[in-house]
N, C-alpha and C. Protein backbone atom coordinates (compact mmCIF):
# COMPACT_ATOMS: atom_id res chain seq x y z
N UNK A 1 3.70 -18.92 1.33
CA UNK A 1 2.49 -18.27 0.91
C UNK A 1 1.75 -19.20 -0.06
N UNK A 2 0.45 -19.41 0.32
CA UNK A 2 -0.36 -20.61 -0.84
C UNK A 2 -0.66 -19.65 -1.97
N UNK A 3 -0.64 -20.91 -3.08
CA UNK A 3 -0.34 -20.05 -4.34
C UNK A 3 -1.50 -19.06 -5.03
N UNK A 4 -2.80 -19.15 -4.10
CA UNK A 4 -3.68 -18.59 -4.75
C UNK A 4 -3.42 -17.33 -4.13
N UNK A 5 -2.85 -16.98 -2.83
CA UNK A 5 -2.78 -15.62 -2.57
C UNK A 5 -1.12 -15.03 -3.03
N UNK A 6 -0.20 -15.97 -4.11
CA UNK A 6 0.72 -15.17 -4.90
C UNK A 6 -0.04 -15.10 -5.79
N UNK A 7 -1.03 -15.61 -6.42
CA UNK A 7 -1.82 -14.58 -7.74
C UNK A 7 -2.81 -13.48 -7.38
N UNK A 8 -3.39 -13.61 -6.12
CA UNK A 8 -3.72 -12.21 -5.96
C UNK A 8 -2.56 -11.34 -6.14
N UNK A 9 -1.82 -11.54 -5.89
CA UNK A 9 -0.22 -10.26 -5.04
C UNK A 9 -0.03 -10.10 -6.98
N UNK A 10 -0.05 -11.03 -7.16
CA UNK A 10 0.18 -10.53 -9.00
C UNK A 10 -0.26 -9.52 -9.45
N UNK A 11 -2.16 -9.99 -9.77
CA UNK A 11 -2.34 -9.11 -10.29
C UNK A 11 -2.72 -8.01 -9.49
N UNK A 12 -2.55 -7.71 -7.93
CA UNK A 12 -2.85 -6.59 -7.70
C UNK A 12 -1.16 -5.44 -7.94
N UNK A 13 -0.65 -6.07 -8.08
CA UNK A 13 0.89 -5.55 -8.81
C UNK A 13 0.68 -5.28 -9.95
N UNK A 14 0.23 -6.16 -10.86
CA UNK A 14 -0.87 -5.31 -12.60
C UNK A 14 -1.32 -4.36 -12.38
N UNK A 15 -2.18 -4.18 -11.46
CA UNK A 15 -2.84 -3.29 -11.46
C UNK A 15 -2.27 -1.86 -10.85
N UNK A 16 -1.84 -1.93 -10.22
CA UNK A 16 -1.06 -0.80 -9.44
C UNK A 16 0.16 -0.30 -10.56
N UNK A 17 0.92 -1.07 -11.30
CA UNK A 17 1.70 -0.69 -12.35
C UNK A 17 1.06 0.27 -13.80
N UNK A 18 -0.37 -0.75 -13.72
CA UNK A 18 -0.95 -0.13 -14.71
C UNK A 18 -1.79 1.08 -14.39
N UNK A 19 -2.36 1.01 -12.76
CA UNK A 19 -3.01 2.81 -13.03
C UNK A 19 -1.91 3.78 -12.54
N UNK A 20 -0.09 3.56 -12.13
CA UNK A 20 0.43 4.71 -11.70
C UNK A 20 1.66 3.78 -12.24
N UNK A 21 1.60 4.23 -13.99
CA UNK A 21 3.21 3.42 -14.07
C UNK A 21 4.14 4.35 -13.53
N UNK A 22 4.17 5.76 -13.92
CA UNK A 22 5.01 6.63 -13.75
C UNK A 22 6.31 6.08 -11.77
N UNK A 23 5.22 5.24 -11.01
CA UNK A 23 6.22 5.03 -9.78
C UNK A 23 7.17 3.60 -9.71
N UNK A 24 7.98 3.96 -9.64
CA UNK A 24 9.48 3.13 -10.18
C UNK A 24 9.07 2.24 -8.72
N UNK A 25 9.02 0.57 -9.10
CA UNK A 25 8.59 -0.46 -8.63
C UNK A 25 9.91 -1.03 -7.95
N UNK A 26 9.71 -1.36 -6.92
CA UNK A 26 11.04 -1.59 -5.83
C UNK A 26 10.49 -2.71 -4.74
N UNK A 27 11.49 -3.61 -3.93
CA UNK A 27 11.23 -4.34 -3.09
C UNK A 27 12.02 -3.95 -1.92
N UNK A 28 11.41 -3.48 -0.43
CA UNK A 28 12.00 -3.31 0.53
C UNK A 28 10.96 -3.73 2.03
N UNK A 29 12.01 -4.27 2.87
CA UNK A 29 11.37 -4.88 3.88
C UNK A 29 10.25 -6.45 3.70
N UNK A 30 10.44 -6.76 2.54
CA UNK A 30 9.75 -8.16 2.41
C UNK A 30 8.33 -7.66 1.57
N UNK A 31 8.31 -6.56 1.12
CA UNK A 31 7.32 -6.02 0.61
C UNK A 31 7.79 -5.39 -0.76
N UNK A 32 6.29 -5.68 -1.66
CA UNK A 32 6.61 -4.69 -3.38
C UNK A 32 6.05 -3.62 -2.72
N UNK A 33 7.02 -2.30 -3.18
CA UNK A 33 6.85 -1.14 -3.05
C UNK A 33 6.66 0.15 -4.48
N UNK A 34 6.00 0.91 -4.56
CA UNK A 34 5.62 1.69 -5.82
C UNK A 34 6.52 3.19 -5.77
N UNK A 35 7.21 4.42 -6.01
CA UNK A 35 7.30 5.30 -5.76
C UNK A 35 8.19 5.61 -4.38
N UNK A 36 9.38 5.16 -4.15
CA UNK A 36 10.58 5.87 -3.62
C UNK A 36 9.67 6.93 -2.86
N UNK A 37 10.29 6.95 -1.84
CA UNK A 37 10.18 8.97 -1.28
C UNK A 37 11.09 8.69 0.25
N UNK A 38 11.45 9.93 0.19
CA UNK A 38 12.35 9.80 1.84
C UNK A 38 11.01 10.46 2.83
N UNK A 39 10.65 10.49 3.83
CA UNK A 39 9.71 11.40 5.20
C UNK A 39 10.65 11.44 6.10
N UNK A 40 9.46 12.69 6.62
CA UNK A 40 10.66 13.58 8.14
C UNK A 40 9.30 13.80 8.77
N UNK A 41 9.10 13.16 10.08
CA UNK A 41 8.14 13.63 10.84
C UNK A 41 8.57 14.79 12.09
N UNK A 42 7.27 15.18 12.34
CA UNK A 42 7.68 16.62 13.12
C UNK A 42 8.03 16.50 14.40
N UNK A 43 8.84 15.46 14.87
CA UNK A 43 9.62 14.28 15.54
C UNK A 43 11.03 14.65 15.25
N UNK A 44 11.44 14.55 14.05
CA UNK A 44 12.73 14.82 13.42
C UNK A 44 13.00 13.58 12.58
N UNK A 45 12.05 12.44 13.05
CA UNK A 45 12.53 11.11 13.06
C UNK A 45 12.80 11.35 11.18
N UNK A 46 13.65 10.21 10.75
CA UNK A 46 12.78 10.13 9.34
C UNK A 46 13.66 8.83 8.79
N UNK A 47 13.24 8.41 7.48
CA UNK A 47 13.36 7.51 7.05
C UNK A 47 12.79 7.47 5.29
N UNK A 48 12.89 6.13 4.53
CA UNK A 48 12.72 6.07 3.43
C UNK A 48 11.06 4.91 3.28
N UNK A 49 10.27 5.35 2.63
CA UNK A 49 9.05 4.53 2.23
C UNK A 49 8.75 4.42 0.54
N UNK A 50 7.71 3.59 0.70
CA UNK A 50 7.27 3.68 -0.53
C UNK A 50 5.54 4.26 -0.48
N UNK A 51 5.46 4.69 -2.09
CA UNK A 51 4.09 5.86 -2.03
C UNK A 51 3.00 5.01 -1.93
N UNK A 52 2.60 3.64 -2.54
CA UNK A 52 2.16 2.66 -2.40
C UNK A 52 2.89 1.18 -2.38
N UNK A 53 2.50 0.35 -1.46
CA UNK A 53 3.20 -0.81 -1.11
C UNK A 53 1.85 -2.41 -1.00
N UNK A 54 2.75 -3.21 -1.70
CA UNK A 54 1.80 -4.56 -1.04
C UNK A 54 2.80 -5.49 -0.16
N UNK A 55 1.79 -5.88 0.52
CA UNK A 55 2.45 -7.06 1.53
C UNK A 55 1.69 -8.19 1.32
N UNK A 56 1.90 -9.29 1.91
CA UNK A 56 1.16 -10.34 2.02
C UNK A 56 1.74 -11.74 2.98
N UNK A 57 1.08 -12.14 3.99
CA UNK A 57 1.68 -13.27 4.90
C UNK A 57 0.24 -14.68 4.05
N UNK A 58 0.55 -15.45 5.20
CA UNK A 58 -0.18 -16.33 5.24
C UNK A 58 -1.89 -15.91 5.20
N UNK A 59 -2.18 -15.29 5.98
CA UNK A 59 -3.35 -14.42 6.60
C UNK A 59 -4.22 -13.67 5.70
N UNK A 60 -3.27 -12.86 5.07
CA UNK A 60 -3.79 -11.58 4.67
C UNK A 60 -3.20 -11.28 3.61
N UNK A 61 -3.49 -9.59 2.64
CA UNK A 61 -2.87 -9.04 1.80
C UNK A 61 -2.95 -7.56 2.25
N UNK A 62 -2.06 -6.98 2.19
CA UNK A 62 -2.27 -5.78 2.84
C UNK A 62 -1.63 -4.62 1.74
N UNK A 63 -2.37 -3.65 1.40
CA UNK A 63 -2.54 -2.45 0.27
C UNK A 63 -2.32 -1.27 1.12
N UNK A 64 -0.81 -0.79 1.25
CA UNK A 64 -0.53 0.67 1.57
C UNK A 64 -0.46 1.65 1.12
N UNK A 65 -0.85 2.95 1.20
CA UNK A 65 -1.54 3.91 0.14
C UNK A 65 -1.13 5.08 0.84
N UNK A 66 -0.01 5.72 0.90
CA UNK A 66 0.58 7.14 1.25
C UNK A 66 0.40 8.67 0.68
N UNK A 67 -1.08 8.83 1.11
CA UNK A 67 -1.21 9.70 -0.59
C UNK A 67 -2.30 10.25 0.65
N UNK A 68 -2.43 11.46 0.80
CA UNK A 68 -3.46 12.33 1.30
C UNK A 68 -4.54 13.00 0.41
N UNK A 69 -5.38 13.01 0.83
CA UNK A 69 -6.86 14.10 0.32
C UNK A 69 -7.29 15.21 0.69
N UNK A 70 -6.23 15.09 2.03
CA UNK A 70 -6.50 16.91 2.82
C UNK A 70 -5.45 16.72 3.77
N UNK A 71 -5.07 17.77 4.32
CA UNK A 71 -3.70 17.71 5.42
C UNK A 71 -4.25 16.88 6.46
N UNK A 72 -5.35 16.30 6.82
CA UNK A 72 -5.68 15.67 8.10
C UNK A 72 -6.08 13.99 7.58
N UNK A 73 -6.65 13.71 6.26
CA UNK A 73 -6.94 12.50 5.83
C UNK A 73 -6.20 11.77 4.70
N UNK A 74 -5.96 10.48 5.04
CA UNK A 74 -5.80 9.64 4.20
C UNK A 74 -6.69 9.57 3.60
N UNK A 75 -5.89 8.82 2.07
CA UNK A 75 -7.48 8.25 0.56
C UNK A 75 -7.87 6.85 1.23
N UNK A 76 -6.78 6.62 1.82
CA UNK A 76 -7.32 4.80 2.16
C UNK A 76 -9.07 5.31 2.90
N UNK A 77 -8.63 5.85 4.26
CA UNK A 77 -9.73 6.19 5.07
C UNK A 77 -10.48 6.79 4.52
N UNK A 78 -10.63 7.60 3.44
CA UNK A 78 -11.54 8.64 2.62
C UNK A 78 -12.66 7.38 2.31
N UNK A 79 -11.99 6.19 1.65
CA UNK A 79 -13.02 5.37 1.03
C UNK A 79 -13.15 4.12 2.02
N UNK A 80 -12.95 4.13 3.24
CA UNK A 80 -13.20 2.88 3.91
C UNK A 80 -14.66 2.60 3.73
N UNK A 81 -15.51 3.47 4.02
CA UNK A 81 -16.90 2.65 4.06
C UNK A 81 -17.46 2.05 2.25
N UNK A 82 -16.49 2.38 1.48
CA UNK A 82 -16.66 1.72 0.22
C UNK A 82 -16.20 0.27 -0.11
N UNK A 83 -15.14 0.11 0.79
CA UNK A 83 -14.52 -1.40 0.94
C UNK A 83 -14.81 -2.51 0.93
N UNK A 84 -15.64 -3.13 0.34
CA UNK A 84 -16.52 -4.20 0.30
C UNK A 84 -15.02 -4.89 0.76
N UNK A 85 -15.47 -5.89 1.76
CA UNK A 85 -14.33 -7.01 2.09
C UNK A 85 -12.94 -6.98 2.02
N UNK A 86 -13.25 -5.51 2.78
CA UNK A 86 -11.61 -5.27 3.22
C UNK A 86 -11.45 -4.68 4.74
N UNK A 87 -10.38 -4.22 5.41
CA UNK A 87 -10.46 -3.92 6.40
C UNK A 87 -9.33 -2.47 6.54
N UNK A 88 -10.10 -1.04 6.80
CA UNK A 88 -8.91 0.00 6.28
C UNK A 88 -8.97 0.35 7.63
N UNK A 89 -7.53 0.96 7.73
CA UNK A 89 -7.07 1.84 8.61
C UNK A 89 -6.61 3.34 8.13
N UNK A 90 -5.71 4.30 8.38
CA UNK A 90 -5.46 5.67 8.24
C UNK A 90 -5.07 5.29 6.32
N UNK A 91 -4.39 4.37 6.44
CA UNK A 91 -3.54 4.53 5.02
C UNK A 91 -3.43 3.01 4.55
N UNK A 92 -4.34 1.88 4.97
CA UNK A 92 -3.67 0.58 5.35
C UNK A 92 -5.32 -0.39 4.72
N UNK A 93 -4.98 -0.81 3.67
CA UNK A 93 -6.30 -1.52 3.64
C UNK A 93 -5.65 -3.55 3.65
N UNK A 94 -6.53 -4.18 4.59
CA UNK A 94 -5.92 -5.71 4.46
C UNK A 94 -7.37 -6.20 3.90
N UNK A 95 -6.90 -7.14 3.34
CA UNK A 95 -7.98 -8.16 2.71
C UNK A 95 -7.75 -9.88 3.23
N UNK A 96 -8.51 -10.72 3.81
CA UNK A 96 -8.25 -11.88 3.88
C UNK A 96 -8.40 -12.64 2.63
């Protein structure tokens, strides 16, 4: 990873610590993760995530955001058309 996009991954890790310290900061799957939680989809399937997560390859930086605004919407998608120079999906915002 070139080093200017490990100082983005920094301070967007500042920042995420500093507006939700209360979520206990963890690394899983090659990714910093914020807030533990186990899910059960209505599948049965389930598994362990985190409440917010960053990633980052060569490419990109990618900001995961598990947090609803109504039983049908994500916050990511709530504010996509606010995104100046980003790219969101349901829960998924990437930045080049």
């Amino acid at each position: 990873m070139p080093a200017a996009r490990r100082n983005d991954v920094r301070r967007l890790d500042g920042l995420v610590r500093a507006t939700v310290p209360a979520l206990e900061p963890h690394v899983r799957d090659g990714m910093l993760g914020y807030g533990p939680y186990r899910y059960r989809y209505k599948s049965g399937r389930s598994g362990e995530g985190a409440r917010i997560a960053i990633g980052a390859n060569a490419r990109q930086i990618s900001l995961h955001v598990a947090a609803l605004v109504s039983p049908d919407e994500y916050l990511v998608e709530s504010f996509a058309d606010r995104l100046a120079g980003g790219r969101a999906g349901r829960s998924c915002v990437r930045f080049s």
